[in-house]
Protein backbone atom coordinates (compact mmCIF):
# COMPACT_ATOMS: atom_id res chain seq x y z
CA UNK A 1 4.21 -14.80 1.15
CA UNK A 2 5.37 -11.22 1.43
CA UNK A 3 4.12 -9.41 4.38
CA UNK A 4 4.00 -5.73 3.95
CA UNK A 5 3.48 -3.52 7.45
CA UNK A 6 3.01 0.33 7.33
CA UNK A 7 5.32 2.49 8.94
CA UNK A 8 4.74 5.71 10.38
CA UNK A 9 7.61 6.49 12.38
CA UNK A 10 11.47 5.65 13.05
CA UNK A 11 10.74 3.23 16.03
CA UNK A 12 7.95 1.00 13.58
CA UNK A 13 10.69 0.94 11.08
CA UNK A 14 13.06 -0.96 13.62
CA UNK A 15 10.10 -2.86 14.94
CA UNK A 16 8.54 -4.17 11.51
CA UNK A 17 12.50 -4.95 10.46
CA UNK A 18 12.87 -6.64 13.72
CA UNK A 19 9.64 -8.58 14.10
CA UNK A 20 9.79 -10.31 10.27
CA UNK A 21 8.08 -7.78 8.17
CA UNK A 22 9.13 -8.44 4.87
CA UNK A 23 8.39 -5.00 3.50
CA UNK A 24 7.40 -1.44 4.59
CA UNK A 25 4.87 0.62 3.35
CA UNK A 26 6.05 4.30 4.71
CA UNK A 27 3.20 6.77 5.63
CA UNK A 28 1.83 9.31 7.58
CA UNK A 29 -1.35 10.94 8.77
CA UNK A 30 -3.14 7.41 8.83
CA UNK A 31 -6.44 9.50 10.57
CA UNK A 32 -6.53 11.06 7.57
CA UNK A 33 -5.64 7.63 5.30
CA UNK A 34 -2.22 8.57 4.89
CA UNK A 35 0.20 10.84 2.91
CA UNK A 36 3.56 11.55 2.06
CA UNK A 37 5.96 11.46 4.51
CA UNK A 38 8.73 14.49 5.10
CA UNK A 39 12.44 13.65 3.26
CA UNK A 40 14.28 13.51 6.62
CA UNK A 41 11.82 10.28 7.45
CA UNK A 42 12.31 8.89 4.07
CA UNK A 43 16.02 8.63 4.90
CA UNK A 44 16.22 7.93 8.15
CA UNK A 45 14.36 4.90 7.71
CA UNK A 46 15.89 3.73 4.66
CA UNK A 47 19.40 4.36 6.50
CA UNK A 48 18.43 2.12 9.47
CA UNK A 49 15.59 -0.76 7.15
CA UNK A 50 17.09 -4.13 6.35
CA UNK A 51 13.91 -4.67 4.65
CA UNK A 52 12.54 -2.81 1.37
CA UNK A 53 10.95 0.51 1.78
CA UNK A 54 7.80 1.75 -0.30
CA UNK A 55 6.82 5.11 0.40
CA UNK A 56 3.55 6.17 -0.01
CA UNK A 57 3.24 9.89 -2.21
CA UNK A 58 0.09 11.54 -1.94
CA UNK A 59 0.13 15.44 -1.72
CA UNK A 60 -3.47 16.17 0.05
CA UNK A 61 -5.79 13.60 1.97
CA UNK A 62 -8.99 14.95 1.03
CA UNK A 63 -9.67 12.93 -1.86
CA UNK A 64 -7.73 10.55 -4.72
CA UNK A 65 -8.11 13.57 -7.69
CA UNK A 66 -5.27 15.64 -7.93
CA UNK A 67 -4.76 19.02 -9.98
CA UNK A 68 -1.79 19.90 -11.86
CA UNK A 69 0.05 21.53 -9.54
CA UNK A 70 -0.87 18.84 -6.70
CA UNK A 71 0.52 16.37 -9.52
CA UNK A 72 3.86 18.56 -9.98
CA UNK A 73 4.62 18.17 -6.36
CA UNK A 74 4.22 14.73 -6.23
CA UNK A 75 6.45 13.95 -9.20
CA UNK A 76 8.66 15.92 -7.46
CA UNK A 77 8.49 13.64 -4.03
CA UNK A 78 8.64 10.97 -6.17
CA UNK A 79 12.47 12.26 -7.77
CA UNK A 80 13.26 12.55 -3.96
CA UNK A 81 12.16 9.12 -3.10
CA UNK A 82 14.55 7.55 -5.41
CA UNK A 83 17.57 10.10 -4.73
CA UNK A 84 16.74 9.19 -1.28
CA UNK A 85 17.19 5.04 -1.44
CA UNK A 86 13.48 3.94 -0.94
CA UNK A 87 12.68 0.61 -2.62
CA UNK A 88 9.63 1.99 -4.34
CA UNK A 89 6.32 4.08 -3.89
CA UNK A 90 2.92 3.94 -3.28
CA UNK A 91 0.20 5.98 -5.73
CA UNK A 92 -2.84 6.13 -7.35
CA UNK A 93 -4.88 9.28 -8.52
CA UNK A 94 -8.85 9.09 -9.72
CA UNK A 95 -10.75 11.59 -12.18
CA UNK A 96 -13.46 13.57 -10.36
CA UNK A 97 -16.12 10.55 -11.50
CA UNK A 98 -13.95 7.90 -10.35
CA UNK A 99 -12.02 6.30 -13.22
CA UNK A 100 -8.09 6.06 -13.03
CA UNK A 101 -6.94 9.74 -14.07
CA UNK A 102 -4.69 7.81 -16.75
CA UNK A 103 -2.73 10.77 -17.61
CA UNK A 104 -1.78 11.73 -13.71
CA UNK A 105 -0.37 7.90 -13.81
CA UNK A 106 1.83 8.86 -16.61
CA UNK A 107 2.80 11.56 -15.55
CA UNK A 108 4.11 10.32 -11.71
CA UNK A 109 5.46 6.78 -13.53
CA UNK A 110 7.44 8.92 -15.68
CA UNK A 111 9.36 9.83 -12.39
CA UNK A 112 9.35 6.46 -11.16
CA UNK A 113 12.00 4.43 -13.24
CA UNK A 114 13.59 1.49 -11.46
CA UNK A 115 11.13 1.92 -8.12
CA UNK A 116 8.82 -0.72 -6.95
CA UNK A 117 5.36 0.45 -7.62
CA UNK A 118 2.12 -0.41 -5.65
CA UNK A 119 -1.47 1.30 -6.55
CA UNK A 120 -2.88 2.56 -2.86
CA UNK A 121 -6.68 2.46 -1.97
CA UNK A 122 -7.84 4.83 -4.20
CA UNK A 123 -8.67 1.41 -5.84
CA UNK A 124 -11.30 0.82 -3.37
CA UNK A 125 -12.64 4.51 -3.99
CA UNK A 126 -12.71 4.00 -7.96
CA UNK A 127 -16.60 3.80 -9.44
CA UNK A 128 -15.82 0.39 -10.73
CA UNK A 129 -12.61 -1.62 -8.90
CA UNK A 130 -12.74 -4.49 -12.00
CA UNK A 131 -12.26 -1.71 -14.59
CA UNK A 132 -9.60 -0.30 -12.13
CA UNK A 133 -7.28 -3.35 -13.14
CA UNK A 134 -8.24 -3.16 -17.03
CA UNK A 135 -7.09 0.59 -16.32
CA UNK A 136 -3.82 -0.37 -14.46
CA UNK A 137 -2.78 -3.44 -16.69
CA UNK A 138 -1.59 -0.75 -19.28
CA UNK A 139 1.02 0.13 -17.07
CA UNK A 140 3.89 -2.49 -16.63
CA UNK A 141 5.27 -0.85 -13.90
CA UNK A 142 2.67 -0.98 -11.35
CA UNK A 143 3.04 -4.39 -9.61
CA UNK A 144 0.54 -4.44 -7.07
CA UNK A 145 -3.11 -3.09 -5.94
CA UNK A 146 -3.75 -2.77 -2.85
CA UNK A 147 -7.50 -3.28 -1.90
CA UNK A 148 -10.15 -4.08 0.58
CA UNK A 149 -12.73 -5.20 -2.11
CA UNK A 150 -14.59 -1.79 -1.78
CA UNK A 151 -14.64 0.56 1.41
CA UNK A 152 -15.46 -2.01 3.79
CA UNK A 153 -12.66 -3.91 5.53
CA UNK A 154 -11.31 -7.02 3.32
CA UNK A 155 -12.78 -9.72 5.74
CA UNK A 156 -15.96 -8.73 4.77
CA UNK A 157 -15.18 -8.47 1.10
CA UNK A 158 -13.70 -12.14 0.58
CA UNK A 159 -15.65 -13.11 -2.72
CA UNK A 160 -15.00 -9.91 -4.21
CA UNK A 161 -11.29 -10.06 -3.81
CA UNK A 162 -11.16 -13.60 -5.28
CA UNK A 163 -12.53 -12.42 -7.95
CA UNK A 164 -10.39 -9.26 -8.14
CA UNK A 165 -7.73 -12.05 -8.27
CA UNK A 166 -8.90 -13.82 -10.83
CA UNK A 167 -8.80 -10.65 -12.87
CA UNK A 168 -5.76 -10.16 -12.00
CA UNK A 169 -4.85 -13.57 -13.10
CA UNK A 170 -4.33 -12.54 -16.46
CA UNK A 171 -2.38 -9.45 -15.89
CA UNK A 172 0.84 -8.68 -14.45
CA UNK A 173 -0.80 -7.23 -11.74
CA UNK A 174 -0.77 -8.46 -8.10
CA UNK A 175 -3.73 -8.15 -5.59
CA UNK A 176 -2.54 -7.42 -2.36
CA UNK A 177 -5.41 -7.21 0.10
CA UNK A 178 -5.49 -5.39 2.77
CA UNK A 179 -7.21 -2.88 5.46
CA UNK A 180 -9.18 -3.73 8.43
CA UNK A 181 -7.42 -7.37 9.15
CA UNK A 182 -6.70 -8.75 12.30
CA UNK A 183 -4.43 -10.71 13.54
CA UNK A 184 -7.56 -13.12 15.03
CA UNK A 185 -9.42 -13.42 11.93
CA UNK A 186 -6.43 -13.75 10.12
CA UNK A 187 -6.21 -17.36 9.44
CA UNK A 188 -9.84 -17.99 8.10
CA UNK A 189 -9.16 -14.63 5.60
CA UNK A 190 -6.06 -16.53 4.68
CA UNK A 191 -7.40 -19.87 4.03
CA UNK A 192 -9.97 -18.60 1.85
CA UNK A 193 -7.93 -15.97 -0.16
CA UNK A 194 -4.69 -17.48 -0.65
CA UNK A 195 -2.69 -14.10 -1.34
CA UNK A 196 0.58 -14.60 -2.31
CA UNK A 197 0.88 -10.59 -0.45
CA UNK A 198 -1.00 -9.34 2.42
CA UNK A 199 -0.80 -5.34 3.53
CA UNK A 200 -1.58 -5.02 7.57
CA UNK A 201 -1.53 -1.51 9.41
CA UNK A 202 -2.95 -0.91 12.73
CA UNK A 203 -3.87 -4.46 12.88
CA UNK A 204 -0.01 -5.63 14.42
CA UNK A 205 -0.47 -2.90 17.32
CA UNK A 206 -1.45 -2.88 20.32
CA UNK A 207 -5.14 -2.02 20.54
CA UNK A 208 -5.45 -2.35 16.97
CA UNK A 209 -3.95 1.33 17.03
CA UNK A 210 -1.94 3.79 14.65
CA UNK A 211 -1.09 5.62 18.32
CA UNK A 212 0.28 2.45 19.67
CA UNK A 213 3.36 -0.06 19.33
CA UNK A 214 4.05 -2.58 16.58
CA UNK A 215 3.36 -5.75 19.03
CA UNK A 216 6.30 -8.47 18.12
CA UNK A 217 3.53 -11.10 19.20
CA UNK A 218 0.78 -10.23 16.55
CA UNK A 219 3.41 -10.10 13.79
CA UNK A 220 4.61 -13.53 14.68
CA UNK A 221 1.28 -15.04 14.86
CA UNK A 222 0.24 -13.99 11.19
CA UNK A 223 3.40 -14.95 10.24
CA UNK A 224 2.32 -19.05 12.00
CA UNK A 225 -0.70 -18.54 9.70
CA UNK A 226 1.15 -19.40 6.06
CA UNK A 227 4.79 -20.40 7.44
């Protein structure tokens, strides 16, 4: 299983590389949900990663609908992402009543040749998440969705993510599940899920904090879980 851990800063890079992340998801402003991080962050932490880097692009954290402009700038983090070395990037943008804005996906994936490509949260925001993977199936290079099963935290959304997966089933799509785990409800979430990824944030720190430490101990004991 991969194990993705967000980054927000040069010392969680070394930490999640150190500890047995298998891939970063690089962000900042988690208070506000996260958004794109500056260039100088992008490459420092793709100079020092022995892991894969995903960055996430998102110009504003108010909401998941973008206007042009807000869409121009992105396209153009996403060009600097790639001259920069990340492994991928982490999007998604809705239409003011909540569908995928289809045409805002083109537009950023037309930037995004040869990256890694996961769909944020903004799944969990859509009106419908099921028609969110019809949406997203059109596009072959999205991989993943990240989601919670709706705006509560996954552990309380278990049946809806299976059956998210079992949408998913017959897509190319992955389901990566993630927000509000923890690292001692981890193992039950796991044995009733079965994800073949699994997206944790403040849930390695200490406190269950985006202010504190990645904790080497709570990385190790989700990775006991499916080793």
């Amino acid at each position: 299983m991969i194990l993705e851990i967000i980054a927000t800063n040069i010392r969680d890079v070394k930490a999640a590389c150190e500890y047995g992340a298998d891939r970063i998801e690089l962000c900042v402003g988690m208070k506000e949900e996260g958004f794109t991080p500056s260039y100088g962050l992008i490459e420092s932490a793709v100079e020092l990663a022995t892991i894969p880097i995903n960055v996430i692009v998102r110009s504003h954290s108010q909401s998941f609908f973008y206007e042009s402009a807000e869409v121009d700038t992105m396209s153009r983090d996403i060009r600097m992402v790639r001259k920069l070395g990340a492994n991928g990037i982490v999007i998604g943008a809705l239409t003011e009543d909540g569908r995928v804005d289809v045409e805002v996906m083109k537009s950023l994936l037309d930037e995004a040749e040869g990256l890694d490509v996961t769909f944020h949260r903004a799944s969990d925001f859509s009106r419908n998440i099921e028609e969110t993977i019809e949406a997203l199936s059109q596009f072959k290079q999205v991989k993943r969705i990240l989601t919670a099963g709706g705006r509560k935290p996954a552990t309380e959304s278990v049946e809806t993510i299976k059956r998210l997966m079992d949408l998913a089933e017959h897509t190319h799509l992955n389901i990566m599940p993630g927000y509000g785990l923890r690292v001692d409800t981890f193992k039950e979430f796991y044995d009733k899920i079965r994800p073949t990824e699994i997206h944790f944030g403040s849930g390695v720190r200490d406190d269950n904090s985006f202010m504190r430490p990645i904790e080497r101990e709570k990385v190790e004991k989700i990775k006991q879980v499916y080793s």
